[in-house]
Structures are given as C-alpha cells and as structure tokens.
PDB file of N, CA and C in Angstrom:
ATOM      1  N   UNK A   1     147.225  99.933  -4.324  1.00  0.00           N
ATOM      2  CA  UNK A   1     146.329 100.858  -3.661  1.00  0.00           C
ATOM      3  C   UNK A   1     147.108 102.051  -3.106  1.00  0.00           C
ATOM      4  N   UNK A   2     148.225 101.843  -2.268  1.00  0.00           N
ATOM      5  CA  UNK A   2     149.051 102.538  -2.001  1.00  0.00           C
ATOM      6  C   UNK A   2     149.220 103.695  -2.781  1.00  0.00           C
ATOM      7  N   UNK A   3     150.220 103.329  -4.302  1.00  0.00           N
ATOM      8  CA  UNK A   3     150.633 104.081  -5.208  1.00  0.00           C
ATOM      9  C   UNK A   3     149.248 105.203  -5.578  1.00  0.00           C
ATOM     10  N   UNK A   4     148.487 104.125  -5.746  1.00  0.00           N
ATOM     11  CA  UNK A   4     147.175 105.199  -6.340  1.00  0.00           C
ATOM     12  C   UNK A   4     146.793 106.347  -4.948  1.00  0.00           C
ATOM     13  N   UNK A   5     146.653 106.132  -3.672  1.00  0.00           N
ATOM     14  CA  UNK A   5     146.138 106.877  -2.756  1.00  0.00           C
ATOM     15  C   UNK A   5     147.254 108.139  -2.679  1.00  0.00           C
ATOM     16  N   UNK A   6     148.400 108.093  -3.214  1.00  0.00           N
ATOM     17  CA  UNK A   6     150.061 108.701  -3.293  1.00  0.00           C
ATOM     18  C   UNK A   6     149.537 109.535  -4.321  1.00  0.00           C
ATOM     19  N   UNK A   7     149.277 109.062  -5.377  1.00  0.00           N
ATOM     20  CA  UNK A   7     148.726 109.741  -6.913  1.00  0.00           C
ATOM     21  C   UNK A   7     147.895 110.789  -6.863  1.00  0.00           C
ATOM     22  N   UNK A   8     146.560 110.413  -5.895  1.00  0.00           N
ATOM     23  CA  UNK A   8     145.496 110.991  -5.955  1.00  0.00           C
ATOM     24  C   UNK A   8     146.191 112.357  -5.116  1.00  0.00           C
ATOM     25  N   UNK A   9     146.582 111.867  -4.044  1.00  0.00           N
ATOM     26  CA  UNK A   9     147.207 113.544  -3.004  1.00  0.00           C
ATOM     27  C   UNK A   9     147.855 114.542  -3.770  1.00  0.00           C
ATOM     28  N   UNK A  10     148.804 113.678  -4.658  1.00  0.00           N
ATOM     29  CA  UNK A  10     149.749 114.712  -5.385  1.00  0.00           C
ATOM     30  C   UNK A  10     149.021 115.535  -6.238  1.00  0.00           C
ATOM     31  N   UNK A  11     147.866 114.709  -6.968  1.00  0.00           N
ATOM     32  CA  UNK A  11     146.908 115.477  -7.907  1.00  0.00           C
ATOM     33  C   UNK A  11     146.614 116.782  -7.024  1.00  0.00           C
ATOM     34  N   UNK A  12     145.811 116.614  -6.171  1.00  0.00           N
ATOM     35  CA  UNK A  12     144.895 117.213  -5.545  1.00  0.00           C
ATOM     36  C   UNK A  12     146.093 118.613  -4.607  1.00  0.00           C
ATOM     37  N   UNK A  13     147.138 117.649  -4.392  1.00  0.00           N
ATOM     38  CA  UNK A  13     148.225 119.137  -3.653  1.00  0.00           C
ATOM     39  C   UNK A  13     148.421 119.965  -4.766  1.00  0.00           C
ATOM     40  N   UNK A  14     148.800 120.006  -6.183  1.00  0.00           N
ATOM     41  CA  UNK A  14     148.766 120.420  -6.886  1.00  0.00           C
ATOM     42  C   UNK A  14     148.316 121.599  -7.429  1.00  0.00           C
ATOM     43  N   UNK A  15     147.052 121.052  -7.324  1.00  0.00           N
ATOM     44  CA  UNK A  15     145.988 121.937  -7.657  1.00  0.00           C
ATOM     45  C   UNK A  15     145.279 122.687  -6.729  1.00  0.00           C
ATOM     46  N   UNK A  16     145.810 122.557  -5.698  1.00  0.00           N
ATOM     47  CA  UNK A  16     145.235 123.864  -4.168  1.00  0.00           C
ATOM     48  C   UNK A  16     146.688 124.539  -3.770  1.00  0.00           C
ATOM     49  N   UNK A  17     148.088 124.430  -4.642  1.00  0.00           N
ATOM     50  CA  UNK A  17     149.051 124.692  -4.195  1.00  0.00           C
ATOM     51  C   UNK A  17     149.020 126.428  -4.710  1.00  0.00           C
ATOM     52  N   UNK A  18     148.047 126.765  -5.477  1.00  0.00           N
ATOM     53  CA  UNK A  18     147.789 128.458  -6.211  1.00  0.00           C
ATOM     54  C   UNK A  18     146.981 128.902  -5.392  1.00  0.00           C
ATOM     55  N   UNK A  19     146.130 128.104  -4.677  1.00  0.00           N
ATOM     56  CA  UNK A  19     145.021 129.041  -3.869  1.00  0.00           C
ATOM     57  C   UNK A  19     145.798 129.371  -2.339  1.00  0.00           C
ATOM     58  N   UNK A  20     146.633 128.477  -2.057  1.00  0.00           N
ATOM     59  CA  UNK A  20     147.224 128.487  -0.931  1.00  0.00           C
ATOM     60  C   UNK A  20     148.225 129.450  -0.892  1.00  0.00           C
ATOM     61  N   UNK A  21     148.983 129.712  -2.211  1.00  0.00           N
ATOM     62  CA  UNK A  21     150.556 130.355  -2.023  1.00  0.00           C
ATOM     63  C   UNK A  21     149.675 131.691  -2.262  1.00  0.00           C
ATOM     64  N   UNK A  22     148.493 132.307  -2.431  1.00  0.00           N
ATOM     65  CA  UNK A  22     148.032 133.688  -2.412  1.00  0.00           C
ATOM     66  C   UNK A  22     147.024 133.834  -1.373  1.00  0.00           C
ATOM     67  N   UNK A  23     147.083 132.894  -0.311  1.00  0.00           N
ATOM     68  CA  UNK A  23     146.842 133.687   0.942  1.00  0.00           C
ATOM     69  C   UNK A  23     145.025 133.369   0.867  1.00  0.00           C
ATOM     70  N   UNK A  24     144.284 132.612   0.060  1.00  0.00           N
ATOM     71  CA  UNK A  24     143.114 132.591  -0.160  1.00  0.00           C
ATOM     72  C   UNK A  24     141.887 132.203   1.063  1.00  0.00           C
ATOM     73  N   UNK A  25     142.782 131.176   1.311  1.00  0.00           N
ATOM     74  CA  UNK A  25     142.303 130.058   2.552  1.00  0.00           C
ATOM     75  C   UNK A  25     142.940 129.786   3.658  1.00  0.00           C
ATOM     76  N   UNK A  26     142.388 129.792   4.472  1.00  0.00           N
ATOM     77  CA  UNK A  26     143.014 129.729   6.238  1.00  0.00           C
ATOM     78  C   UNK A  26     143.837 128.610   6.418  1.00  0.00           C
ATOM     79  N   UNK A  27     144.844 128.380   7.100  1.00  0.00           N
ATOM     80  CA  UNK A  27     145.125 127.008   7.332  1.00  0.00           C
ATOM     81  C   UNK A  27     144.046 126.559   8.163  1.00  0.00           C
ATOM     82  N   UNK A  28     143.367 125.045   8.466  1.00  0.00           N
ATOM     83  CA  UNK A  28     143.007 124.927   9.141  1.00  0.00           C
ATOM     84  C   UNK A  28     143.762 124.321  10.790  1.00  0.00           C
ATOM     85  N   UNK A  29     143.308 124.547  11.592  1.00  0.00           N
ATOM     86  CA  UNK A  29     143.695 124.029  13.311  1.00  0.00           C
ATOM     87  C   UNK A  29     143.567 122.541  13.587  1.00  0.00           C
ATOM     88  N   UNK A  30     144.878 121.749  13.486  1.00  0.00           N
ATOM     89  CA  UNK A  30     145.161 120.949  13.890  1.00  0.00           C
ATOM     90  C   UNK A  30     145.087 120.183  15.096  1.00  0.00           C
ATOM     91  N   UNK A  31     145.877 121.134  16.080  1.00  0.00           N
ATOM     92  CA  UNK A  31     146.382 120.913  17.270  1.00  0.00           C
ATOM     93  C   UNK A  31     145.294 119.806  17.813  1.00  0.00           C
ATOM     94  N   UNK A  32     146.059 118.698  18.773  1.00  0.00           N
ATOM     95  CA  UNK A  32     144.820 118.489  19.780  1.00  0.00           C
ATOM     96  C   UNK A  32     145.448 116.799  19.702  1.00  0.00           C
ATOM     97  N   UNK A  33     144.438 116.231  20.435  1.00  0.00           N
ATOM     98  CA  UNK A  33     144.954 115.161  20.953  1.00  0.00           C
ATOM     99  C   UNK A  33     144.418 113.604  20.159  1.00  0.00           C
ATOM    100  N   UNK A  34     144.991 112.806  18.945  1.00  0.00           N
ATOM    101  CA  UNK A  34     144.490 112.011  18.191  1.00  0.00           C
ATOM    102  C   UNK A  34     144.853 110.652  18.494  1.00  0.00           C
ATOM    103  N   UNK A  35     144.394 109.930  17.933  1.00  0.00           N
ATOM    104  CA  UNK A  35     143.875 108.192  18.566  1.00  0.00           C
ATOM    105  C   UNK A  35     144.351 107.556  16.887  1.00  0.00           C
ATOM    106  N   UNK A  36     145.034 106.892  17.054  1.00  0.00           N
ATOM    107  CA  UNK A  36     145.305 106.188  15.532  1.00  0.00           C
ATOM    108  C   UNK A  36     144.530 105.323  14.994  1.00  0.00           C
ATOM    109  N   UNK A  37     143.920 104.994  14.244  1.00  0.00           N
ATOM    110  CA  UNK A  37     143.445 103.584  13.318  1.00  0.00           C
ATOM    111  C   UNK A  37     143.904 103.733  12.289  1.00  0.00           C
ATOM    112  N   UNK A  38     144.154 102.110  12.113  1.00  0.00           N
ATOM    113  CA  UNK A  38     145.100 101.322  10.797  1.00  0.00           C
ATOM    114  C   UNK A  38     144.319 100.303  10.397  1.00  0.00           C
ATOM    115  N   UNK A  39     144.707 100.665   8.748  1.00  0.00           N
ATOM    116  CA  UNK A  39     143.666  99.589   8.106  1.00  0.00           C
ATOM    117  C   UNK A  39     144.516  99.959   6.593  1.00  0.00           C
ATOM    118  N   UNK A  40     145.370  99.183   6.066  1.00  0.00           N
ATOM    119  CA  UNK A  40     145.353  97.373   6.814  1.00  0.00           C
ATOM    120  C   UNK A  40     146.662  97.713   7.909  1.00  0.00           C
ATOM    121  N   UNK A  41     147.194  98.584   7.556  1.00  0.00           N
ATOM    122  CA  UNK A  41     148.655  98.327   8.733  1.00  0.00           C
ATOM    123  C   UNK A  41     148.392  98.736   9.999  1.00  0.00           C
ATOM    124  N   UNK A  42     149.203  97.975  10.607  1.00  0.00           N
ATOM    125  CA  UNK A  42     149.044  98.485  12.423  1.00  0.00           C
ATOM    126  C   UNK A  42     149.470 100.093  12.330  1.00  0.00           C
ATOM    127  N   UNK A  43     149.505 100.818  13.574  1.00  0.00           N
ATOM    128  CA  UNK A  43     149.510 102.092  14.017  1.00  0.00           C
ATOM    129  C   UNK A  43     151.497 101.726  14.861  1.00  0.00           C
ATOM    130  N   UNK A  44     152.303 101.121  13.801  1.00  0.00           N
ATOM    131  CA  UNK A  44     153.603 101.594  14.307  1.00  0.00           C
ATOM    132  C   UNK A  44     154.308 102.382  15.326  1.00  0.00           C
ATOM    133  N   UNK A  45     153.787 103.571  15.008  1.00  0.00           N
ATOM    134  CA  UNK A  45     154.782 104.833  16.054  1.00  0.00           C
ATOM    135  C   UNK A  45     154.092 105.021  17.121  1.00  0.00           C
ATOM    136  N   UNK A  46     152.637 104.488  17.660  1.00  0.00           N
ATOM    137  CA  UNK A  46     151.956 104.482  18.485  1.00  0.00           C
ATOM    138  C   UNK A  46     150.463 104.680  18.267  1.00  0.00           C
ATOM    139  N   UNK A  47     149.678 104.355  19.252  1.00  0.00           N
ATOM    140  CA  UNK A  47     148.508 104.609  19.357  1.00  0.00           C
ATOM    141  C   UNK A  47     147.690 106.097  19.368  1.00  0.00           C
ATOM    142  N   UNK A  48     148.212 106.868  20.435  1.00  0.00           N
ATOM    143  CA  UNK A  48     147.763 108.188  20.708  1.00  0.00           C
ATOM    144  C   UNK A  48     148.698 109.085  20.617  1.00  0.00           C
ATOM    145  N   UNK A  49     148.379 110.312  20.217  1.00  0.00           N
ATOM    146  CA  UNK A  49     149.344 111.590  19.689  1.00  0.00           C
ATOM    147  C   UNK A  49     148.762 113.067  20.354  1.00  0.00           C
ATOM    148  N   UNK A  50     150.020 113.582  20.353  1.00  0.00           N
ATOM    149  CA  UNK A  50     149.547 115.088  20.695  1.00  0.00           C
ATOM    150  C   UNK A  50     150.026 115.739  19.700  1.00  0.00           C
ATOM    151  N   UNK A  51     149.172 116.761  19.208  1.00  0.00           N
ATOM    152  CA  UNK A  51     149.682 117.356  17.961  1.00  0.00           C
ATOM    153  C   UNK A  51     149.288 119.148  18.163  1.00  0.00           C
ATOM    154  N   UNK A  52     150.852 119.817  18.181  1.00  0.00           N
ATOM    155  CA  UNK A  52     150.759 121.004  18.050  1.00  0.00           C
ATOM    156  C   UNK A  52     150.818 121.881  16.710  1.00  0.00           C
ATOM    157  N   UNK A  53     150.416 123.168  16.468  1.00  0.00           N
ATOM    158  CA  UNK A  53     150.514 123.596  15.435  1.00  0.00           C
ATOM    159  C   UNK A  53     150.980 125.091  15.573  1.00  0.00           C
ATOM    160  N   UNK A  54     151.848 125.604  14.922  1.00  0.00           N
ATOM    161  CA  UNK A  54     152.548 126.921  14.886  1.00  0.00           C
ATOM    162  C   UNK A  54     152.677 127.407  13.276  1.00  0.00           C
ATOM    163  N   UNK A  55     151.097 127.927  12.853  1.00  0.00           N
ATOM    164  CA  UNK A  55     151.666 128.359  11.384  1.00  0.00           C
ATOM    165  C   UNK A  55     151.490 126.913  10.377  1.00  0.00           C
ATOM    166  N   UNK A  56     152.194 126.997   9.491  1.00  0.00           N
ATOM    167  CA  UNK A  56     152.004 126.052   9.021  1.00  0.00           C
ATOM    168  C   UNK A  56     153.279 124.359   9.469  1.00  0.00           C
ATOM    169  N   UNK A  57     153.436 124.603  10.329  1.00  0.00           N
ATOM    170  CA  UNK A  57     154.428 123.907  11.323  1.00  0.00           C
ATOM    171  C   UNK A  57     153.144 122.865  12.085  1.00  0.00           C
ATOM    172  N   UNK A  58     153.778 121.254  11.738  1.00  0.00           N
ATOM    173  CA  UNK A  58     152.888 120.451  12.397  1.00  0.00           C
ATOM    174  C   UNK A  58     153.793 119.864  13.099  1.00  0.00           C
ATOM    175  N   UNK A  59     153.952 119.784  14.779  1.00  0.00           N
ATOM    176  CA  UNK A  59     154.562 118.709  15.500  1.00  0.00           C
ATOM    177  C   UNK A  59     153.704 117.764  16.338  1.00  0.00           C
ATOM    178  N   UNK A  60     154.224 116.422  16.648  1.00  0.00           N
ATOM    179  CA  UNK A  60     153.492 115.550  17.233  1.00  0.00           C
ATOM    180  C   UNK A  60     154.208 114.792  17.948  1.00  0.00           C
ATOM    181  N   UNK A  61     153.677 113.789  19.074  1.00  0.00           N
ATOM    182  CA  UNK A  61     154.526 112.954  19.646  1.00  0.00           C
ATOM    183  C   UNK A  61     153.362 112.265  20.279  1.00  0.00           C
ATOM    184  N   UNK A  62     154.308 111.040  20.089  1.00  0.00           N
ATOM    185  CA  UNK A  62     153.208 109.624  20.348  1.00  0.00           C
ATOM    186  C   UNK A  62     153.564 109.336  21.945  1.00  0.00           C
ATOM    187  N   UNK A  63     152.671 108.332  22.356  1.00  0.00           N
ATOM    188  CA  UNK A  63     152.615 107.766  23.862  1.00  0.00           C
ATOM    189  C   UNK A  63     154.538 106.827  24.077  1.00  0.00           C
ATOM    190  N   UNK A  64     154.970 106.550  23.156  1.00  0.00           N
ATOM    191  CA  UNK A  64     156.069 105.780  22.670  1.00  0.00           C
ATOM    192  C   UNK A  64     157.151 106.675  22.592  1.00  0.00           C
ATOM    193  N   UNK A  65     157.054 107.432  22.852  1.00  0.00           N
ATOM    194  CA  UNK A  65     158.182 109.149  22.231  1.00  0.00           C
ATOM    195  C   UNK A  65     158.594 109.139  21.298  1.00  0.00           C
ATOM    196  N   UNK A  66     158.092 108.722  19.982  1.00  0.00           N
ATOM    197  CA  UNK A  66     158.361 109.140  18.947  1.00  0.00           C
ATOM    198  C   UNK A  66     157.759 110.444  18.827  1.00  0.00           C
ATOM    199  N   UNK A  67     158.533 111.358  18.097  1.00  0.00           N
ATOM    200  CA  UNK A  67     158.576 112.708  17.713  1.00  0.00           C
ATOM    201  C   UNK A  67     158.239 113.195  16.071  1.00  0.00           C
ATOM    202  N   UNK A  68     157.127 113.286  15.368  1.00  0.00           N
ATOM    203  CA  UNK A  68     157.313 113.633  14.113  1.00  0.00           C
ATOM    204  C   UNK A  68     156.584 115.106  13.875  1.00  0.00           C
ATOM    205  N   UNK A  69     157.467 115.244  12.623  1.00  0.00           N
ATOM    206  CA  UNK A  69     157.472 116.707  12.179  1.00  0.00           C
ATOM    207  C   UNK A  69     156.584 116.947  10.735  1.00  0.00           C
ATOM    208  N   UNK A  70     155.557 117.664  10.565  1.00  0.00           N
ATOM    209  CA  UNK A  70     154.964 117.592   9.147  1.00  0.00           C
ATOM    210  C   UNK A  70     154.835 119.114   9.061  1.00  0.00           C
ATOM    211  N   UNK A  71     155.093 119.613   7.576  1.00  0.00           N
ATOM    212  CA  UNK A  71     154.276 120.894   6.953  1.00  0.00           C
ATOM    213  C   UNK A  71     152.831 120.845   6.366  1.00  0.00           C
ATOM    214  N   UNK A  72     152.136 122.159   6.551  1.00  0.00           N
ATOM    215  CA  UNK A  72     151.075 121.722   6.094  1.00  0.00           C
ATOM    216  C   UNK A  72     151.393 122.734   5.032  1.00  0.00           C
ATOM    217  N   UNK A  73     150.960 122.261   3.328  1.00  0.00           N
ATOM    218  CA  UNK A  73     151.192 122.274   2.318  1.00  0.00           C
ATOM    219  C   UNK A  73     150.435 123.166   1.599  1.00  0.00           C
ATOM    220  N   UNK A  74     149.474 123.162   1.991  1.00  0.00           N
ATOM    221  CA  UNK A  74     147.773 123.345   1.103  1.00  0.00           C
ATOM    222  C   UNK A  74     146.973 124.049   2.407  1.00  0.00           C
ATOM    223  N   UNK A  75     145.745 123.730   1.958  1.00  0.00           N
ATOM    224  CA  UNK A  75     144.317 124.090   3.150  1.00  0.00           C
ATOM    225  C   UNK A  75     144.261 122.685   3.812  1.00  0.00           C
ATOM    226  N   UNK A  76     144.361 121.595   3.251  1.00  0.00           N
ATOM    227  CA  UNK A  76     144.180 120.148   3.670  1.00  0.00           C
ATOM    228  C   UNK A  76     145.301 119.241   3.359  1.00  0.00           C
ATOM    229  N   UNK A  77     146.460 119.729   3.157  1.00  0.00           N
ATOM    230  CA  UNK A  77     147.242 119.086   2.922  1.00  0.00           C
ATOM    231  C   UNK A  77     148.580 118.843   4.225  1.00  0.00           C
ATOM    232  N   UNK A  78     148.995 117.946   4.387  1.00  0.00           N
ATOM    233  CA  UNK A  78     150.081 117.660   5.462  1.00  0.00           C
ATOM    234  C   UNK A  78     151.340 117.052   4.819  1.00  0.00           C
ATOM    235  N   UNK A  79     152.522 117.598   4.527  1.00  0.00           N
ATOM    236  CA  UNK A  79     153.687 116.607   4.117  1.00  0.00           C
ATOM    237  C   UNK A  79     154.605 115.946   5.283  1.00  0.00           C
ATOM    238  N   UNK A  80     155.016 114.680   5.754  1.00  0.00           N
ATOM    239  CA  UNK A  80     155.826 114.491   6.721  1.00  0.00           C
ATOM    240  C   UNK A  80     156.957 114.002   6.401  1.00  0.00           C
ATOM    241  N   UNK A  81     157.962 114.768   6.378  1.00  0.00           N
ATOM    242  CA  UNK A  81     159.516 114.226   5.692  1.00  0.00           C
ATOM    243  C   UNK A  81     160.352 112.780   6.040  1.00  0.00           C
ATOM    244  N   UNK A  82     160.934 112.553   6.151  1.00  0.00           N
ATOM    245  CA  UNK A  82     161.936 111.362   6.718  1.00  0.00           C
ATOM    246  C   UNK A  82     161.750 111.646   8.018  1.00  0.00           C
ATOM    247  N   UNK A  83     161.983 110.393   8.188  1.00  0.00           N
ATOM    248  CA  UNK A  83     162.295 109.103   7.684  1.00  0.00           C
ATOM    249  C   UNK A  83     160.802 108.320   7.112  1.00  0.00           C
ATOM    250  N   UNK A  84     159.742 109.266   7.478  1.00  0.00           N
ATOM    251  CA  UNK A  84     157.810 108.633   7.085  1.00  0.00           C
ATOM    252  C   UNK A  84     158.315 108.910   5.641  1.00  0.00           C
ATOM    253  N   UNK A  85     158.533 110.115   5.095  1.00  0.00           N
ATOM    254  CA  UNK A  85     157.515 110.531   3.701  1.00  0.00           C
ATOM    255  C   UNK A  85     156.762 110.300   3.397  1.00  0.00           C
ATOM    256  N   UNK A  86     155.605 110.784   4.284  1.00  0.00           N
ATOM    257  CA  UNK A  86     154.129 110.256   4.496  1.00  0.00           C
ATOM    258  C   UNK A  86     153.377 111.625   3.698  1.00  0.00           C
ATOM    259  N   UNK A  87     152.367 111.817   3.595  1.00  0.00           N
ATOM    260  CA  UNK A  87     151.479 111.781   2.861  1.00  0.00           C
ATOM    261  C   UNK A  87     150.319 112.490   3.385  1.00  0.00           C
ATOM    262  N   UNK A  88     149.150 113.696   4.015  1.00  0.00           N
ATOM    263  CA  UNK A  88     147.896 113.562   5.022  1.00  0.00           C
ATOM    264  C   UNK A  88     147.220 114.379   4.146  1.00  0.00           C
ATOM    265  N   UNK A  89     145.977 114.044   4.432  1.00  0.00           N
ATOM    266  CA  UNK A  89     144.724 115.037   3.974  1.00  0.00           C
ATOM    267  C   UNK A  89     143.768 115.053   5.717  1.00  0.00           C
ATOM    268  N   UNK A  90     143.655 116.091   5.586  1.00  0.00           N
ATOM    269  CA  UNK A  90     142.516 116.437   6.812  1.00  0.00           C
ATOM    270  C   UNK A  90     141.434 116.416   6.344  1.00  0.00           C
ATOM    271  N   UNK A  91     140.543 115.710   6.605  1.00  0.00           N
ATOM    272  CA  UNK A  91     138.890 115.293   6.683  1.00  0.00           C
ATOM    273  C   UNK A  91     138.434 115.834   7.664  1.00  0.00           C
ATOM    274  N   UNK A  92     137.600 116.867   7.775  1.00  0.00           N
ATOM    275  CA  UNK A  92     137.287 117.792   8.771  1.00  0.00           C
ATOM    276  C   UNK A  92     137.815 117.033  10.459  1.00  0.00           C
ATOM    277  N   UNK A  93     137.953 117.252  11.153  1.00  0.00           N
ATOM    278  CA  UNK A  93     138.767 116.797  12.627  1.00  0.00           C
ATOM    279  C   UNK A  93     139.684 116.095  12.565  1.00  0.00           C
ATOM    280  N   UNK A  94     139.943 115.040  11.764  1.00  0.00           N
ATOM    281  CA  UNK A  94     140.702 113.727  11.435  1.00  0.00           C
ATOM    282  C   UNK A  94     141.745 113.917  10.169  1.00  0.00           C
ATOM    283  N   UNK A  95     142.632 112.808   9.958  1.00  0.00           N
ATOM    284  CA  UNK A  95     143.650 112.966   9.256  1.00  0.00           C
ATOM    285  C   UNK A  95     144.017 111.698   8.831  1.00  0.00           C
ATOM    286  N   UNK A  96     144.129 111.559   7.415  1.00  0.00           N
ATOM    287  CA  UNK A  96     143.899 110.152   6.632  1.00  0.00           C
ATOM    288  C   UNK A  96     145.951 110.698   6.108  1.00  0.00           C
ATOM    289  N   UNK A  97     146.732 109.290   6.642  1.00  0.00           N
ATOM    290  CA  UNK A  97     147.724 109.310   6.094  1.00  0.00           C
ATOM    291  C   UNK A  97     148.231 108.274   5.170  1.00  0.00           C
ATOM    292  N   UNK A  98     148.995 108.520   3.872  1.00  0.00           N
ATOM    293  CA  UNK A  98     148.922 107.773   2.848  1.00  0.00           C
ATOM    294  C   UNK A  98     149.911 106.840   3.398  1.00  0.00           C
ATOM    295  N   UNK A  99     150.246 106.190   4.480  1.00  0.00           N
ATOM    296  CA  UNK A  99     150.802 105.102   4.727  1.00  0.00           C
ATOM    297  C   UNK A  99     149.718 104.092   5.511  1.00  0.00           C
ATOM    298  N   UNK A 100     147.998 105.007   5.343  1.00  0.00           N
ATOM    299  CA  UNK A 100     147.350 103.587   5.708  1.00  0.00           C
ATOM    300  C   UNK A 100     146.386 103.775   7.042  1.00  0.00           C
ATOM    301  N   UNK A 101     147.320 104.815   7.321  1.00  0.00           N
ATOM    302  CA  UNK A 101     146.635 105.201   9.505  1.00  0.00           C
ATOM    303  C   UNK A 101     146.058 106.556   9.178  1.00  0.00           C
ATOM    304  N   UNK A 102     145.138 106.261  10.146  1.00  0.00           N
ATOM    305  CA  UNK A 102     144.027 107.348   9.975  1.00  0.00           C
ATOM    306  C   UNK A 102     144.325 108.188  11.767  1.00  0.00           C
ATOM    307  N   UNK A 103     144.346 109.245  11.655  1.00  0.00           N
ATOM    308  CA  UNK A 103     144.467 109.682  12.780  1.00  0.00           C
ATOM    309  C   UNK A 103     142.887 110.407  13.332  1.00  0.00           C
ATOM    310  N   UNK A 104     142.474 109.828  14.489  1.00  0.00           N
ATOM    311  CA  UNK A 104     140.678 110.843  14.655  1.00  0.00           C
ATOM    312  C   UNK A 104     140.646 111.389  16.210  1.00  0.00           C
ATOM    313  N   UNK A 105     140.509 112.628  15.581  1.00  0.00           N
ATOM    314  CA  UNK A 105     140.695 113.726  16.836  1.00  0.00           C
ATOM    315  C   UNK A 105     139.767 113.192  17.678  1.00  0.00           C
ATOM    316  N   UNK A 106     140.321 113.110  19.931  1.00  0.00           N
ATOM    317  CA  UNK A 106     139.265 112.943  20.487  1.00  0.00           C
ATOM    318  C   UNK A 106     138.971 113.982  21.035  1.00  0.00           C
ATOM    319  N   UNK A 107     140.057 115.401  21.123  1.00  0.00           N
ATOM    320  CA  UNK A 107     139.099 116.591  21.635  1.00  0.00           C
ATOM    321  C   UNK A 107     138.965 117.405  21.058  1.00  0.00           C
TER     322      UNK A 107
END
C-alpha cells in the first residue's frame, strides 16, 4: 500500500511540476496549528504541530521538539527530506503524508 500511495504522488508531482515552475498557481497557505492522525501507524514525532510557511519553505515543530523541514513542490505537493523522506499532498486544510499520518488543521 505504501509503495503504491509513493507511486501515485510521484505520478501526480510530475505532472503539476510544469504548471508550477511557470508561475500558474498560487502556493497554497499552510501555516497554522495541526493535530496528527495515524492509520495504521502511530503519530511518532508527536501529536500536535505548528507549522510555518515562508514561500515555498515549510517548517514545523511538534509538542516533543522535534523540528521538521519540508518544500512545497507543486500547488499540493510537500517533499520532507531526511531523515522522514516523506511524501504530502494537501487536501484542502489538511495534509495526508505518505508515511501513513494525516495531519488536520485545527485553526
């Protein structure tokens, strides 16, 4: 399931990576304060996150102080480097990451 949910992003980054590199579509606004759910894996790096955005610059930090760093790629796309090499698509407010955790904005 994994591999395939990995597959499908790459498809899909792919193919919004031309509309994006000519300026077509807005990034959308991240920022704000998210609540984790995991299914099937637990929520690891923590439960709740604050997530700032500068550009296409995503930072976050959990209740736990973990600190992670993602680009956003696309219009809906999120890459998060090492040590995750995780994976996100934004679903209007929320953020589905291909390691399983769903992040859902509460403000």
């Amino acid at each position: 399931m994994m591999k395939r949910l990995i597959g499908l992003v790459m498809c899909l980054l792919a193919s919004t990576m031309q509309a994006y590199s000519q300026g077509q579509e807005p990034l959308p606004k991240v920022a704000g304060k998210y609540q984790c759910r995991a299914d099937p894996r637990e929520c690891l790096l923590g439960e709740t996150f604050s997530v700032t955005q500068s550009g296409d610059r995503v930072d976050s930090s959990s209740e736990k102080g973990e600190a992670l760093h993602a680009r956003m790629t696309a219009e809906r796309f999120l890459t998060m480097g090492a040590p995750w090499n995780t994976l996100g698509i934004i679903y209007g407010s929320d953020i589905q990451w291909s390691n399983g955790t769903r992040w859902v904005k509460t403000n």
